[in-house]
C-alpha atoms as a PDB file:
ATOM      1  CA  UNK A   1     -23.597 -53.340  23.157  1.00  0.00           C
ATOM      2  CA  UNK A   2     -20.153 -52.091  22.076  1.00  0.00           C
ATOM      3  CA  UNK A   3     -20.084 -53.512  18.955  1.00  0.00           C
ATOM      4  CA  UNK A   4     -23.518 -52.570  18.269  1.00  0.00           C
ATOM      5  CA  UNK A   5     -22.208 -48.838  19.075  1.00  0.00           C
ATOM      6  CA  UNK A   6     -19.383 -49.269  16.503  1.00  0.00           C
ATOM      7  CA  UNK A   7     -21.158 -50.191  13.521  1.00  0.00           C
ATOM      8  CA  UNK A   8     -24.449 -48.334  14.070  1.00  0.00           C
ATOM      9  CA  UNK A   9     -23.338 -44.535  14.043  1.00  0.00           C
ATOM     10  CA  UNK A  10     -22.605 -44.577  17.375  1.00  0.00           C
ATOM     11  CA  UNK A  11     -19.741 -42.723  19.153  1.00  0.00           C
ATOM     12  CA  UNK A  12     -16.853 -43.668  16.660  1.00  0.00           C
ATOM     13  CA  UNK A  13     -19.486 -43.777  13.374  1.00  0.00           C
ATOM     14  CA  UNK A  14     -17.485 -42.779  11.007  1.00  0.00           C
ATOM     15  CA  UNK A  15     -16.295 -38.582  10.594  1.00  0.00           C
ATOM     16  CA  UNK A  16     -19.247 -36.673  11.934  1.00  0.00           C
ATOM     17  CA  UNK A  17     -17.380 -37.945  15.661  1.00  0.00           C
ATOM     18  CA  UNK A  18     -14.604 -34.993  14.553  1.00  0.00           C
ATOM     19  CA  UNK A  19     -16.657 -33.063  11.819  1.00  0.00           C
ATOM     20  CA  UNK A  20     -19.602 -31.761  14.212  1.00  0.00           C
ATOM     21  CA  UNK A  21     -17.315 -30.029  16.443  1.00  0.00           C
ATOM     22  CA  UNK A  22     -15.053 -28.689  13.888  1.00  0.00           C
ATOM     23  CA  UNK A  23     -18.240 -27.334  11.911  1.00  0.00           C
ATOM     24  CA  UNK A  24     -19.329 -25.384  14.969  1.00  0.00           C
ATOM     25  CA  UNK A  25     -15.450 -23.546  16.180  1.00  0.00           C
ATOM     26  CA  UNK A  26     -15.576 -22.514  12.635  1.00  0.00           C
ATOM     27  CA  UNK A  27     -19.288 -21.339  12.996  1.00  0.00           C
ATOM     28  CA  UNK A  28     -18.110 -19.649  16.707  1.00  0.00           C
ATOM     29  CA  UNK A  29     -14.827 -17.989  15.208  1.00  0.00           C
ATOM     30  CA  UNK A  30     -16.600 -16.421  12.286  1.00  0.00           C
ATOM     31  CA  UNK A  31     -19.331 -15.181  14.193  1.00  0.00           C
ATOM     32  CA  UNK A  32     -16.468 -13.592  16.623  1.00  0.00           C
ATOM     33  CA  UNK A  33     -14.531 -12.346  13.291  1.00  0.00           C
ATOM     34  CA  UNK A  34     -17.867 -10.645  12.314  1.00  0.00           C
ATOM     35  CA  UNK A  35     -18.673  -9.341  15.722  1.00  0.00           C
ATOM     36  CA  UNK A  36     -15.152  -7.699  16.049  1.00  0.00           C
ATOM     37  CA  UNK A  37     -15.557  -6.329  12.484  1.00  0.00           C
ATOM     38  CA  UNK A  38     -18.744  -4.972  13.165  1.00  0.00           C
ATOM     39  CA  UNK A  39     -17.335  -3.123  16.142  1.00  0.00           C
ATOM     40  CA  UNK A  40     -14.262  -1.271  14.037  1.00  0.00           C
ATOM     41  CA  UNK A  41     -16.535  -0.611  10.814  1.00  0.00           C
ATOM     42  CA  UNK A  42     -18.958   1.092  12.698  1.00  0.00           C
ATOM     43  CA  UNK A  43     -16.781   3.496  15.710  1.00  0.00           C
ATOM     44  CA  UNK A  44     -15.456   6.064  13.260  1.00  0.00           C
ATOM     45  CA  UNK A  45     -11.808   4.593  12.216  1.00  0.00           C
ATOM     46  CA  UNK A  46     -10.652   7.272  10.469  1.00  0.00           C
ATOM     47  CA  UNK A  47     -11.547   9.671  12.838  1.00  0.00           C
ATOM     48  CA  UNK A  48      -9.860   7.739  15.659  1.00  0.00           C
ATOM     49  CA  UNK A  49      -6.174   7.425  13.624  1.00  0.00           C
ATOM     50  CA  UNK A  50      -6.484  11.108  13.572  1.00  0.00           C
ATOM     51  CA  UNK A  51      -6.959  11.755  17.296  1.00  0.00           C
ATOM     52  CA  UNK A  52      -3.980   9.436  17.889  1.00  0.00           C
ATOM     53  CA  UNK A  53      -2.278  11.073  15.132  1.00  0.00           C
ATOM     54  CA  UNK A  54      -2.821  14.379  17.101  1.00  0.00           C
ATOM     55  CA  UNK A  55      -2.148  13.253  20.428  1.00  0.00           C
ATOM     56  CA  UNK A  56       1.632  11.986  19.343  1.00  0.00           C
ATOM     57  CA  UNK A  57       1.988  15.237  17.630  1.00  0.00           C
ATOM     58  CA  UNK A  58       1.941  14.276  14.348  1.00  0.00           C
ATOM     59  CA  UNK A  59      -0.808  16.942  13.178  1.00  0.00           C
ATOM     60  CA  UNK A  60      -1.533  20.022  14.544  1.00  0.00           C
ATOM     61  CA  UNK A  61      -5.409  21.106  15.885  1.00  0.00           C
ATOM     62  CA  UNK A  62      -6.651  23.008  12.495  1.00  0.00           C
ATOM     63  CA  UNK A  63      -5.364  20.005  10.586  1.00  0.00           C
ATOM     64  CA  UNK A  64      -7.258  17.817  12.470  1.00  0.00           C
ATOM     65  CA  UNK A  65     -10.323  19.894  12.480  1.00  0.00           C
ATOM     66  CA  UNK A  66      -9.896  20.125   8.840  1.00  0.00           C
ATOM     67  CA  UNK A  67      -9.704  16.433   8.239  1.00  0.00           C
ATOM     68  CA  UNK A  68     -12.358  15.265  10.268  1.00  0.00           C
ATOM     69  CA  UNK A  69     -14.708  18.039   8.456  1.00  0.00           C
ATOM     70  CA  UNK A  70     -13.469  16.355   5.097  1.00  0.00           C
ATOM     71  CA  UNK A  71     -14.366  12.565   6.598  1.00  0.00           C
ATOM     72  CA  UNK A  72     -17.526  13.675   7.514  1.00  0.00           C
ATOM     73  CA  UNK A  73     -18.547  15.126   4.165  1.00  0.00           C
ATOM     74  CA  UNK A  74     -17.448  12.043   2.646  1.00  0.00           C
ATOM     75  CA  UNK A  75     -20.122  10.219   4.521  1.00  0.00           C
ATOM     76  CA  UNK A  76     -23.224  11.559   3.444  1.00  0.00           C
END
């Protein structure tokens, strides 16, 4: 029964034994990849960097006001 196994495509049948699994983590990790992509494209980036930029100081309240105003032009 072992030997039948062995040379009929059974558990050690040649590359699909390590190539299934290895075609679905790549399938899984670029479906993740996409997923977290998705997720930053779509939350307003830019706009965030500025908050953070004004909470550390970096820009003052009219700037940011200003820039956001400009980012949202851009988008329609």
């Amino acid at each position: 029964m072992a030997t039948m196994l062995m040379t009929h495509g059974g558990w050690a049948g040649g590359p699909w034994f390590l190539l299934f699994p290895l075609l679905w983590g790549a399938v899984l990790v670029t479906a993740f990849l996409l997923w977290r992509g998705r997720d930053r494209r779509w939350t307003g980036g830019a706009e965030e960097i500025l908050a953070e930029r004004y909470a550390r100081g970096e820009i003052s309240a009219d700037e940011l006001q200003q820039r956001r105003d400009e980012l949202r032009r851009k988008r329609r």
